[in-house]
Protein backbone atom coordinates (compact mmCIF):
# COMPACT_ATOMS: atom_id res chain seq x y z
CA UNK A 1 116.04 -16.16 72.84
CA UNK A 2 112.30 -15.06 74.52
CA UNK A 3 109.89 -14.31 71.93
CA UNK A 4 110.33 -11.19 69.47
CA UNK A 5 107.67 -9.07 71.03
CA UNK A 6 109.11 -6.12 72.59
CA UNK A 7 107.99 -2.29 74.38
CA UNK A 8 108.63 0.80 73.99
CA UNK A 9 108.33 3.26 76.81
CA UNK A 10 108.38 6.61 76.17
CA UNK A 11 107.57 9.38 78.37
CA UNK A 12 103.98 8.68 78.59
CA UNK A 13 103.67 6.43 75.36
CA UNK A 14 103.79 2.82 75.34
CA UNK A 15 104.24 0.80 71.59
CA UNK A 16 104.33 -2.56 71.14
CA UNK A 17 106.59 -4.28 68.28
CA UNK A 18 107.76 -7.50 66.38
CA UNK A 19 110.95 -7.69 66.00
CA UNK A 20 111.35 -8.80 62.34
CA UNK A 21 114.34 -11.82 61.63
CA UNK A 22 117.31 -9.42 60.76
CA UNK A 23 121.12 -9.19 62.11
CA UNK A 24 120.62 -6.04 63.69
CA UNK A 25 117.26 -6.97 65.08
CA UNK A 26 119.24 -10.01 66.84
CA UNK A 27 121.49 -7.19 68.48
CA UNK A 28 119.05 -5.04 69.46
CA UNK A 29 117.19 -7.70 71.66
CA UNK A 30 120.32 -9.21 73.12
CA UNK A 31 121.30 -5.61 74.48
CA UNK A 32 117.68 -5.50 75.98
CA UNK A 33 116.53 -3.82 78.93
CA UNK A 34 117.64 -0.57 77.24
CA UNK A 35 117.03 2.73 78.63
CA UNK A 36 117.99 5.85 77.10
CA UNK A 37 116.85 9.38 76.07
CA UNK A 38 114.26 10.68 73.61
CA UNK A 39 115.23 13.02 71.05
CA UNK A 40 112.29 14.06 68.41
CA UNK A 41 113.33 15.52 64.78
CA UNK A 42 109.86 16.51 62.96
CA UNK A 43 107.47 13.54 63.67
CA UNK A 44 110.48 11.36 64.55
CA UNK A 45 111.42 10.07 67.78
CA UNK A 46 114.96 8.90 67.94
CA UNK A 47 117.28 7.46 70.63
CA UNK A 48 120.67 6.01 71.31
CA UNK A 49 121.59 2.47 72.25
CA UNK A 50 124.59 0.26 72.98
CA UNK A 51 124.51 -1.39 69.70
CA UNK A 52 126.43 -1.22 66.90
CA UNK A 53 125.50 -2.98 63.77
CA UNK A 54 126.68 -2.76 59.79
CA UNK A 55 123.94 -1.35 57.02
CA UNK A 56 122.17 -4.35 56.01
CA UNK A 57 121.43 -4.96 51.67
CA UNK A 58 117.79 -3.47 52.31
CA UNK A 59 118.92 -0.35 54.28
CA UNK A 60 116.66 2.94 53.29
CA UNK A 61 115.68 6.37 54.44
CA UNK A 62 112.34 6.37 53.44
CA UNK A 63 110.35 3.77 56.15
CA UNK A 64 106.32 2.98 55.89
CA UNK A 65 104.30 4.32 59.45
CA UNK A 66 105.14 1.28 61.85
CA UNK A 67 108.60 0.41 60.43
CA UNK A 68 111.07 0.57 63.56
CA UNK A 69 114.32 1.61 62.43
CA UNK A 70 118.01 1.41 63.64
CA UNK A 71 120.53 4.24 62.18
CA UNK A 72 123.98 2.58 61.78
CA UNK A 73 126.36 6.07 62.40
CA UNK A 74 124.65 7.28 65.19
CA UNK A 75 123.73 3.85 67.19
CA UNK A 76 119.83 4.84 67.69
CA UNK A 77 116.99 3.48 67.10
CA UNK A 78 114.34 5.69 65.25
CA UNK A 79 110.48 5.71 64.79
CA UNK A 80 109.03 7.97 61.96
CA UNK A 81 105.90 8.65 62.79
CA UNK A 82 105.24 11.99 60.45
CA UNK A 83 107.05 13.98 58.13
CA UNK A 84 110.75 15.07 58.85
CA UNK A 85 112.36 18.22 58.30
CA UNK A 86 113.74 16.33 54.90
CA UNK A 87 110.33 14.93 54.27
CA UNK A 88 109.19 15.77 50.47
CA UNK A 89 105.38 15.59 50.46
CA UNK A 90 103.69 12.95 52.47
CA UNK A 91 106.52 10.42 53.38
CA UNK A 92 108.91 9.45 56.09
CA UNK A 93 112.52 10.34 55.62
CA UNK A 94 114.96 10.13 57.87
CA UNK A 95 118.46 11.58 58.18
CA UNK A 96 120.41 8.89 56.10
CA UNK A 97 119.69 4.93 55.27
CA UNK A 98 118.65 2.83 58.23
CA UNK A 99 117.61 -1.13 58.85
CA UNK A 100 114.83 -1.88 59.52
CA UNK A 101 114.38 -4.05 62.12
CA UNK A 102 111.20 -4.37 63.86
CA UNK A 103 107.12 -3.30 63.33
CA UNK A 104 104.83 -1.18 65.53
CA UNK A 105 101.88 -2.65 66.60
CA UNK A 106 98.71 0.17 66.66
CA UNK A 107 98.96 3.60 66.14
CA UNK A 108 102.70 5.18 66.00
CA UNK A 109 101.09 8.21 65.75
CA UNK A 110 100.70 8.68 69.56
CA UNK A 111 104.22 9.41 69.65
CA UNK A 112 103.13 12.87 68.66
CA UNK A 113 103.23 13.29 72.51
CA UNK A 114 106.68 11.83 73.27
CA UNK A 115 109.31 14.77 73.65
CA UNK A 116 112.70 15.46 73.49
CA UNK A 117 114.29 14.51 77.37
CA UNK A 118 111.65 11.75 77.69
CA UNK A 119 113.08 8.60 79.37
CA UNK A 120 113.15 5.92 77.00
CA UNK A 121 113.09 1.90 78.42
CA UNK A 122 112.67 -0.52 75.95
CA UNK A 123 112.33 -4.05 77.04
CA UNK A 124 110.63 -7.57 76.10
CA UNK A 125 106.75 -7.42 76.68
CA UNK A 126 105.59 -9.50 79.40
């Protein structure tokens, strides 16, 4: 396996990671190039991939700004960058538990102008 730094491309928005030493984080870079379709849900982008993985011991709905997550059920990958529509106060919930499998380098928060349709490559940083 090539390092564990990988990018995000996303309509105009380019995000760096670290893929963090997890089963699901394994699959995710062996299925890479990946290109797919945004979705956003609040201040979460969100986007399906040909992986399939099981919900891994520290699996949660609540992620920290930077944590890169991968929703079991619906085979995406999804970065919280903002309150959801389930959001209570200040934090990041997503739609159900997800693993967490990689971390955002810089500011996630530029994903604020990603959109829904936005083609999505994701790929090892070269």
């Amino acid at each position: 396996m090539q390092n564990n730094k990988i990018v995000f491309k996303i309509g105009s928005v380019e995000l760096t990671a670290i893929a963090r030493d997890t089963p699901t984080a394994k699959s995710i870079l062996n299925a890479l190039p990946i290109q797919s379709t945004a979705q956003t849900w609040g201040e979460e982008v969100y986007f399906s991939i040909p992986v399939e993985s099981q919900l891994e011991n520290d699996a949660r709905d609540v992620v920290n700004p930077g944590e890169i997550a991968f929703w079991v059920e619906g085979s995406c990958i999804a970065i919280g960058f903002g309150p959801t529509p389930l959001s209570q106060h200040d934090e990041i919930r997503l739609a159900a538990a997800t693993n967490i499998w990689a971390d955002a380098e810089g500011n996630v928060r530029e994903l604020i102008n990603a959109h829904s349709q936005d083609t999505v490559i994701v790929d090892w940083y070269r």
